[in-house]
C-alpha atoms as a PDB file:
ATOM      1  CA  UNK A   1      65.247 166.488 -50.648  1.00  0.00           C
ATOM      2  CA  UNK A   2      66.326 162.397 -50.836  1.00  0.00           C
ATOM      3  CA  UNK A   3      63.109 160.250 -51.814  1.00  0.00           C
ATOM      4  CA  UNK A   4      63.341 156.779 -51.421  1.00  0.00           C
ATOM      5  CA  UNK A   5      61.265 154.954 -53.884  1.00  0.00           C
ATOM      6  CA  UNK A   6      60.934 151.463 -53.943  1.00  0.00           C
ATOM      7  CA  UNK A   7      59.517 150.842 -57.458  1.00  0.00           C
ATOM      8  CA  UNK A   8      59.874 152.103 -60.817  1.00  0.00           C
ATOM      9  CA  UNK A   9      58.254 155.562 -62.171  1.00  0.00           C
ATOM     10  CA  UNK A  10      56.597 155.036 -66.111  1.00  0.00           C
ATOM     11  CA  UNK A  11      56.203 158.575 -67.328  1.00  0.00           C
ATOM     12  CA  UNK A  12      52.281 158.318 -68.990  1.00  0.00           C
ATOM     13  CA  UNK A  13      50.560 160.741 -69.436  1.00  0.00           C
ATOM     14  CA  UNK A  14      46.926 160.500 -69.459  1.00  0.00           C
ATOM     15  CA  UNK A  15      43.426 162.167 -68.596  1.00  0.00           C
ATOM     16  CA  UNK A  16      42.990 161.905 -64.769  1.00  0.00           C
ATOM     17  CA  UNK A  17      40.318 162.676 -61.981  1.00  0.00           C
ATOM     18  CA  UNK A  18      41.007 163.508 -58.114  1.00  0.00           C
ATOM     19  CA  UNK A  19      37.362 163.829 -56.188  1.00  0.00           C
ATOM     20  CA  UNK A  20      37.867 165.648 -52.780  1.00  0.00           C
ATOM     21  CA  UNK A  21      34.453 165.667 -50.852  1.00  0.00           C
ATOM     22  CA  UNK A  22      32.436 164.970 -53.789  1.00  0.00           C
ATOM     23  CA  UNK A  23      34.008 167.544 -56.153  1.00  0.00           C
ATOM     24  CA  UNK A  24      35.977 166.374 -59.017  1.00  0.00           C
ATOM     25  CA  UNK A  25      39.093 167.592 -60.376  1.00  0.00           C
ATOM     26  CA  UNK A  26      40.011 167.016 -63.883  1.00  0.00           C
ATOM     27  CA  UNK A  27      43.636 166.795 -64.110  1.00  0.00           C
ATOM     28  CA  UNK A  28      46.510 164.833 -66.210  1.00  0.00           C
ATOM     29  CA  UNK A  29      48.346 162.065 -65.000  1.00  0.00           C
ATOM     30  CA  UNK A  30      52.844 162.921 -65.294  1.00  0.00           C
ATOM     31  CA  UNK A  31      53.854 159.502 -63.888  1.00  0.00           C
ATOM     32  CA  UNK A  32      52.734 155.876 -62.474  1.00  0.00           C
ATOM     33  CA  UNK A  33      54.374 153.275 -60.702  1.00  0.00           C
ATOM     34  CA  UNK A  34      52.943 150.482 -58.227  1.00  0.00           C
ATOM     35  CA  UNK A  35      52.926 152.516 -55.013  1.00  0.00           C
ATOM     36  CA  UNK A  36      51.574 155.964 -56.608  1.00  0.00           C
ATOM     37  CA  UNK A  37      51.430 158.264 -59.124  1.00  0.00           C
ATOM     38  CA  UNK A  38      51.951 162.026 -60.048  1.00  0.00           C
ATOM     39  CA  UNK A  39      49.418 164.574 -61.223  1.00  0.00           C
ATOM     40  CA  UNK A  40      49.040 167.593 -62.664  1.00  0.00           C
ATOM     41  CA  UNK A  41      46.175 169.829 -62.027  1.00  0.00           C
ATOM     42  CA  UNK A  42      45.272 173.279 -63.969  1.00  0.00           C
ATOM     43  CA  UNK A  43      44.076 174.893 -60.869  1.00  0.00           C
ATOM     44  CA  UNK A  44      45.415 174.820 -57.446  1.00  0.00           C
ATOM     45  CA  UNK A  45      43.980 171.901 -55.199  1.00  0.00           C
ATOM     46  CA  UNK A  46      42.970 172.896 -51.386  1.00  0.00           C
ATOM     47  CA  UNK A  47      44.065 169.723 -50.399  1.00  0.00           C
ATOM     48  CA  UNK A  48      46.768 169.740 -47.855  1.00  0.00           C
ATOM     49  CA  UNK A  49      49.534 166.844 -46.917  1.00  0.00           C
ATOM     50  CA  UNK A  50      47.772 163.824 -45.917  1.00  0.00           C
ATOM     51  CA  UNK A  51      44.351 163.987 -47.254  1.00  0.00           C
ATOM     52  CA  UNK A  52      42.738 161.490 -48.759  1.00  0.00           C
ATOM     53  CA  UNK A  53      41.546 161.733 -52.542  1.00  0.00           C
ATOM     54  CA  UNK A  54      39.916 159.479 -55.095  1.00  0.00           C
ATOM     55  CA  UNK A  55      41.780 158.714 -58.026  1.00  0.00           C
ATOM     56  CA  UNK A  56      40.750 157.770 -61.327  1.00  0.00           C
ATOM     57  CA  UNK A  57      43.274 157.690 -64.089  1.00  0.00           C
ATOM     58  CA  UNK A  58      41.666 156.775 -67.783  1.00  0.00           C
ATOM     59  CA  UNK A  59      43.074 154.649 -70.359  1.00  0.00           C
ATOM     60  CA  UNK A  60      44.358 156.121 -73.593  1.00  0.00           C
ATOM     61  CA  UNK A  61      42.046 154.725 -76.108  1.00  0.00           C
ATOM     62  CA  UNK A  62      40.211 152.213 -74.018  1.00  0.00           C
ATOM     63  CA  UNK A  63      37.425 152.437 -71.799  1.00  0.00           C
ATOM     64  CA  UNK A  64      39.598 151.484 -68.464  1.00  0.00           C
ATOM     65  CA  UNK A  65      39.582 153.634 -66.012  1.00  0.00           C
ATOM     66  CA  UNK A  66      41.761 152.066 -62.849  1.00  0.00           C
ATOM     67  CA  UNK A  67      40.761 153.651 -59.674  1.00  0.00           C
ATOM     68  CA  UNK A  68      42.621 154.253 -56.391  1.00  0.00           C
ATOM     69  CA  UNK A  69      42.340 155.852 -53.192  1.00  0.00           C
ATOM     70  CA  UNK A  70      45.426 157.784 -52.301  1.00  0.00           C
ATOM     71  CA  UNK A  71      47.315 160.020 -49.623  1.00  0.00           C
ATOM     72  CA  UNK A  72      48.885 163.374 -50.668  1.00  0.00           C
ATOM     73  CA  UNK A  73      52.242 162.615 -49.519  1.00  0.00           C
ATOM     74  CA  UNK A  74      53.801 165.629 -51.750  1.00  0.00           C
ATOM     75  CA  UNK A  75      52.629 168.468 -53.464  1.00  0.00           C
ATOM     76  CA  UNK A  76      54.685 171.766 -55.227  1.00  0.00           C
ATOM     77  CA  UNK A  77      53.155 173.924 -57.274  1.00  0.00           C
ATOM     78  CA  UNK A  78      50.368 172.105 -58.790  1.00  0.00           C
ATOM     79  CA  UNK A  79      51.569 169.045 -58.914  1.00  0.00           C
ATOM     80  CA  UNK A  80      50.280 166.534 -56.624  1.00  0.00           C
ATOM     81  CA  UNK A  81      51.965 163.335 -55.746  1.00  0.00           C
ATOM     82  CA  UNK A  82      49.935 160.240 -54.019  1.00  0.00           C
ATOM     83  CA  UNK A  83      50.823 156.904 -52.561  1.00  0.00           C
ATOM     84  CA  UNK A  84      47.982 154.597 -53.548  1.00  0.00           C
ATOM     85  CA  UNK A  85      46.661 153.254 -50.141  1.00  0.00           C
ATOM     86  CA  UNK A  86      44.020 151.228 -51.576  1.00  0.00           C
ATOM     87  CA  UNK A  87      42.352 149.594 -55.216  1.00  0.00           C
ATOM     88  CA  UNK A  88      39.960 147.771 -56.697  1.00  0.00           C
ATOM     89  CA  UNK A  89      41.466 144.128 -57.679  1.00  0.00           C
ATOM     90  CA  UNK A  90      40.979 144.863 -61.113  1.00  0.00           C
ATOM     91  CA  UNK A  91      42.586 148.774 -61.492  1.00  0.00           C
ATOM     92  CA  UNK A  92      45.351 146.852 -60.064  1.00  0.00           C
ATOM     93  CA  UNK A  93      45.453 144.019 -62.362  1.00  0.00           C
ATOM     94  CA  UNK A  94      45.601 146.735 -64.833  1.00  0.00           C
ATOM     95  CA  UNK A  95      48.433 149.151 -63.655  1.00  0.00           C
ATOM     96  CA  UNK A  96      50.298 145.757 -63.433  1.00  0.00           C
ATOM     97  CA  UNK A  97      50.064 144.904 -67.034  1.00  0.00           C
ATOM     98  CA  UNK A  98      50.618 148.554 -68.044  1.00  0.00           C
ATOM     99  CA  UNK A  99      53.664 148.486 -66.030  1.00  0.00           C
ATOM    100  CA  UNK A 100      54.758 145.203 -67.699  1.00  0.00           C
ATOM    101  CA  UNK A 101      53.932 146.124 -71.443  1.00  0.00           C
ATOM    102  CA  UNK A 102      55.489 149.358 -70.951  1.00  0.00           C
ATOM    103  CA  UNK A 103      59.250 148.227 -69.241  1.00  0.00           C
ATOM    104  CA  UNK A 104      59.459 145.403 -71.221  1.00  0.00           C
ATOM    105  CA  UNK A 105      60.214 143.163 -68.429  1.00  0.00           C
ATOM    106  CA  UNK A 106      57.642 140.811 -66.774  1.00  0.00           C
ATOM    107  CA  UNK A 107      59.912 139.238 -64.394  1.00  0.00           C
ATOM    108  CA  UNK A 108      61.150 142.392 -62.673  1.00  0.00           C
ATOM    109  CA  UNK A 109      57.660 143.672 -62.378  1.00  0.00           C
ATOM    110  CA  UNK A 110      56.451 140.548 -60.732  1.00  0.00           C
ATOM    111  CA  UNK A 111      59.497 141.116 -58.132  1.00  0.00           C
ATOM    112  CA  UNK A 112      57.977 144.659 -57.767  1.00  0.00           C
ATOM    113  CA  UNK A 113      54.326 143.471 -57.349  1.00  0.00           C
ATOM    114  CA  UNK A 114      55.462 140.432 -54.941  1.00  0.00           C
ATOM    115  CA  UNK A 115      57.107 143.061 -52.580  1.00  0.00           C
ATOM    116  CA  UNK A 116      54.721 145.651 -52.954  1.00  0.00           C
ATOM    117  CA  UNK A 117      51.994 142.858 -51.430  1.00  0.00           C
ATOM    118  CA  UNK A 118      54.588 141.927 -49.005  1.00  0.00           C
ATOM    119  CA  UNK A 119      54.756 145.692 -47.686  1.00  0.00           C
ATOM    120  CA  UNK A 120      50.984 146.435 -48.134  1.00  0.00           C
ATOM    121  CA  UNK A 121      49.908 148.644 -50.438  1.00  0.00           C
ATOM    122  CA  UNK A 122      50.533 152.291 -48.020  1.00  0.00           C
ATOM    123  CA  UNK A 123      54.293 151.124 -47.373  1.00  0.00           C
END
């Protein structure tokens, strides 16, 4: 299976939520980049390809908790991978500066984000 990603992956691993209908899932977030990230549940999700989930992914150490809504575009095993299709301003002003801080290169990341609102966030 080819996968054509656009933007770079951060493996970060961190408490996470996915709320189908109401229910939430506690789960850990694997990986992170500007489109989508990866997660990792304990139990197996009923959730098949294309639904729609809220995310929450939590901060290390902070208070932040960036939040997403995002399409199940892959799944195996328990891990669940989701293409964010829409944020809050802020989440996003977030996963941008955690992106930055943590590849050590503003500049390329600000390519990244410029495309990414060039595409629209579910391309």
């Amino acid at each position: 299976m080819t996968e054509k990603r656009n933007y770079r992956r951060l493996n970060f691993s961190s408490e996470a939520d996915i709320t189908i209908d109401n229910v939430v899932h506690r789960c850990d977030l694997v990986d992170l980049a500007l489109q989508g990230a990866l997660f990792r549940s304990e139990s197996q999700l009923s959730l098949p390809l294309g639904s729609r989930a809220h995310l929450s992914i939590y901060l290390p150490e902070t208070l932040i908790r960036m939040q997403f809504v995002g399409e199940l575009i892959h799944q195996h095993g328990k891990f669940y991978g989701f293409i964010f299709i829409s944020e809050e301003d802020e989440s996003m002003a977030h996963l941008r500066r955690l992106l930055e801080l943590n590849f050590g290169d503003a500049e390329l990341t600000s390519k990244e984000f410029s495309h990414w609102l060039k595409q629209g966030p579910s391309h």
